[in-house]
Protein backbone atom coordinates (compact mmCIF):
# COMPACT_ATOMS: atom_id res chain seq x y z
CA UNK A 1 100.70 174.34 93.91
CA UNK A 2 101.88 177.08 91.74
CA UNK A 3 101.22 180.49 92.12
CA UNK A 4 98.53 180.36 88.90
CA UNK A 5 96.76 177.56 90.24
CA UNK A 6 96.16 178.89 93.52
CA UNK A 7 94.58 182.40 91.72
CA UNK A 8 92.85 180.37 89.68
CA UNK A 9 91.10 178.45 92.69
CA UNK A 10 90.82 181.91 94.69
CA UNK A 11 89.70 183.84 91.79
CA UNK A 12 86.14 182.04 91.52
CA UNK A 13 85.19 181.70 95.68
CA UNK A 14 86.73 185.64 96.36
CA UNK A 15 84.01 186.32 93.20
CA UNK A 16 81.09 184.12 94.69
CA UNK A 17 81.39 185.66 97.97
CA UNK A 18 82.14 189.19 97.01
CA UNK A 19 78.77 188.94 94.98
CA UNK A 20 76.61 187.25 97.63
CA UNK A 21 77.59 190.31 100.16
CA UNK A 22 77.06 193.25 97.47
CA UNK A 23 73.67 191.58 96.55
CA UNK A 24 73.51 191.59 100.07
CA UNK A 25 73.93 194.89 100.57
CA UNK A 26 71.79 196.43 97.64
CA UNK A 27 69.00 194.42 99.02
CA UNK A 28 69.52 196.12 102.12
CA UNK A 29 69.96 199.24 100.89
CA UNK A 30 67.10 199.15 98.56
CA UNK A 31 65.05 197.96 101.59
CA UNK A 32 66.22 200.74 103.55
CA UNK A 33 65.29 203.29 101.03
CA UNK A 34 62.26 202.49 99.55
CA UNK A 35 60.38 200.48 102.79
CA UNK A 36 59.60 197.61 100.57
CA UNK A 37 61.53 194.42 99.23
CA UNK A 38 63.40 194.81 95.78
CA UNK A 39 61.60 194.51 92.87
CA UNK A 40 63.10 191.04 91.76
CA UNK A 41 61.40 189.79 94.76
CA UNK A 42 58.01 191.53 94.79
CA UNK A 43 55.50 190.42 92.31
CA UNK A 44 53.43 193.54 92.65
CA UNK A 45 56.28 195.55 91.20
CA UNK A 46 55.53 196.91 87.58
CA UNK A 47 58.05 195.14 84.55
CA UNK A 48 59.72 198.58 84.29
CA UNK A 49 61.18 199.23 87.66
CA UNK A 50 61.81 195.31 87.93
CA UNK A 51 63.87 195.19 85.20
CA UNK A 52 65.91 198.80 86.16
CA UNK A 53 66.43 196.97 89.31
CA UNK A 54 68.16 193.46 87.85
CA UNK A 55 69.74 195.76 85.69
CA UNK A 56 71.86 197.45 87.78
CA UNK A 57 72.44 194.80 90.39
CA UNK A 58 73.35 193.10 87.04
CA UNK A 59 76.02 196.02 86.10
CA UNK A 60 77.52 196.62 90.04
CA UNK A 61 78.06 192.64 90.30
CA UNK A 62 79.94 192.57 87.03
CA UNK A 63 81.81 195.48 87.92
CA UNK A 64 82.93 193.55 91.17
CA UNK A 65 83.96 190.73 89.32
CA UNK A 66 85.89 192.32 87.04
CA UNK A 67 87.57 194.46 89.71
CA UNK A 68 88.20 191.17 91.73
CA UNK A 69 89.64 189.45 88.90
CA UNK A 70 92.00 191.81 87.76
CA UNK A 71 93.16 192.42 91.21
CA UNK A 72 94.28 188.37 91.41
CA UNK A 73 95.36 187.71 88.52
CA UNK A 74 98.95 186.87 87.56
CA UNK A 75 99.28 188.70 84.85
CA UNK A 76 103.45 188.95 83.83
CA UNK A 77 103.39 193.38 83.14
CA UNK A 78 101.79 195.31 86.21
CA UNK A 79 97.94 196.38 85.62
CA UNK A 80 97.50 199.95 83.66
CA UNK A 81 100.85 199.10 81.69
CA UNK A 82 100.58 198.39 78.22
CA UNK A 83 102.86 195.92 76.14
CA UNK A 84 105.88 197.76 75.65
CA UNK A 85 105.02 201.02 78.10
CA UNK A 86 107.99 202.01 80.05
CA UNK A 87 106.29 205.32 80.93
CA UNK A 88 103.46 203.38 83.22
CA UNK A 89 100.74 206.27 81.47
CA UNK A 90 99.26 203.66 79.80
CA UNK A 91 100.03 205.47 76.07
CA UNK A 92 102.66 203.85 73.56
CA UNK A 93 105.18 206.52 71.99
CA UNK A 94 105.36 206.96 68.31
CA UNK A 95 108.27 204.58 68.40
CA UNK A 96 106.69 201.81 70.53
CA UNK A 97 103.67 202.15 68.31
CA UNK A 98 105.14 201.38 65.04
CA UNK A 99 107.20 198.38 66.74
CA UNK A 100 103.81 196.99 68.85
């Protein structure tokens, strides 16, 4: 099994678990904080702070993903380096611009 195949199987589980834990967590968290369940769960919860809530469990579960998936993947340059970036800065000179 080649190296790509393998990240491409690990990719997807590392994700799903990742996002069960930090949902997890912000449950917890939230529960901790507030005394009562998150607002997903609790129908007595007004529209507003249900929706703020989904929101940003929405935003820090993406965030994870992304993070996870960038962190596996087999990409051929080294993350932060741009096509053509020998500097590692992440900026192309005026000479690597005009040949990108």
């Amino acid at each position: 099994m080649s190296k790509s195949s393998r990240t491409q199987l690990l990719v997807p589980i590392a994700v799903m678990g990742a996002t069960w834990a930090v949902r997890r967590a912000m449950d917890s968290a939230y529960h901790r904080a507030t005394g009562d369940s998150p607002p997903a769960k609790d129908s007595n919860t007004s529209l507003t702070r249900a929706l703020t809530w989904a929101i940003s469990t929405a935003v820090v579960i993406a965030a994870i993903e992304v993070i996870i998936s960038r962190a596996l993947s087999t990409s051929d340059e080294p993350a932060g380096l741009l096509a053509g970036d020998e500097t590692g800065n992440g900026e192309l000179t005026t000479a690597e611009t005009a040949t990108a």
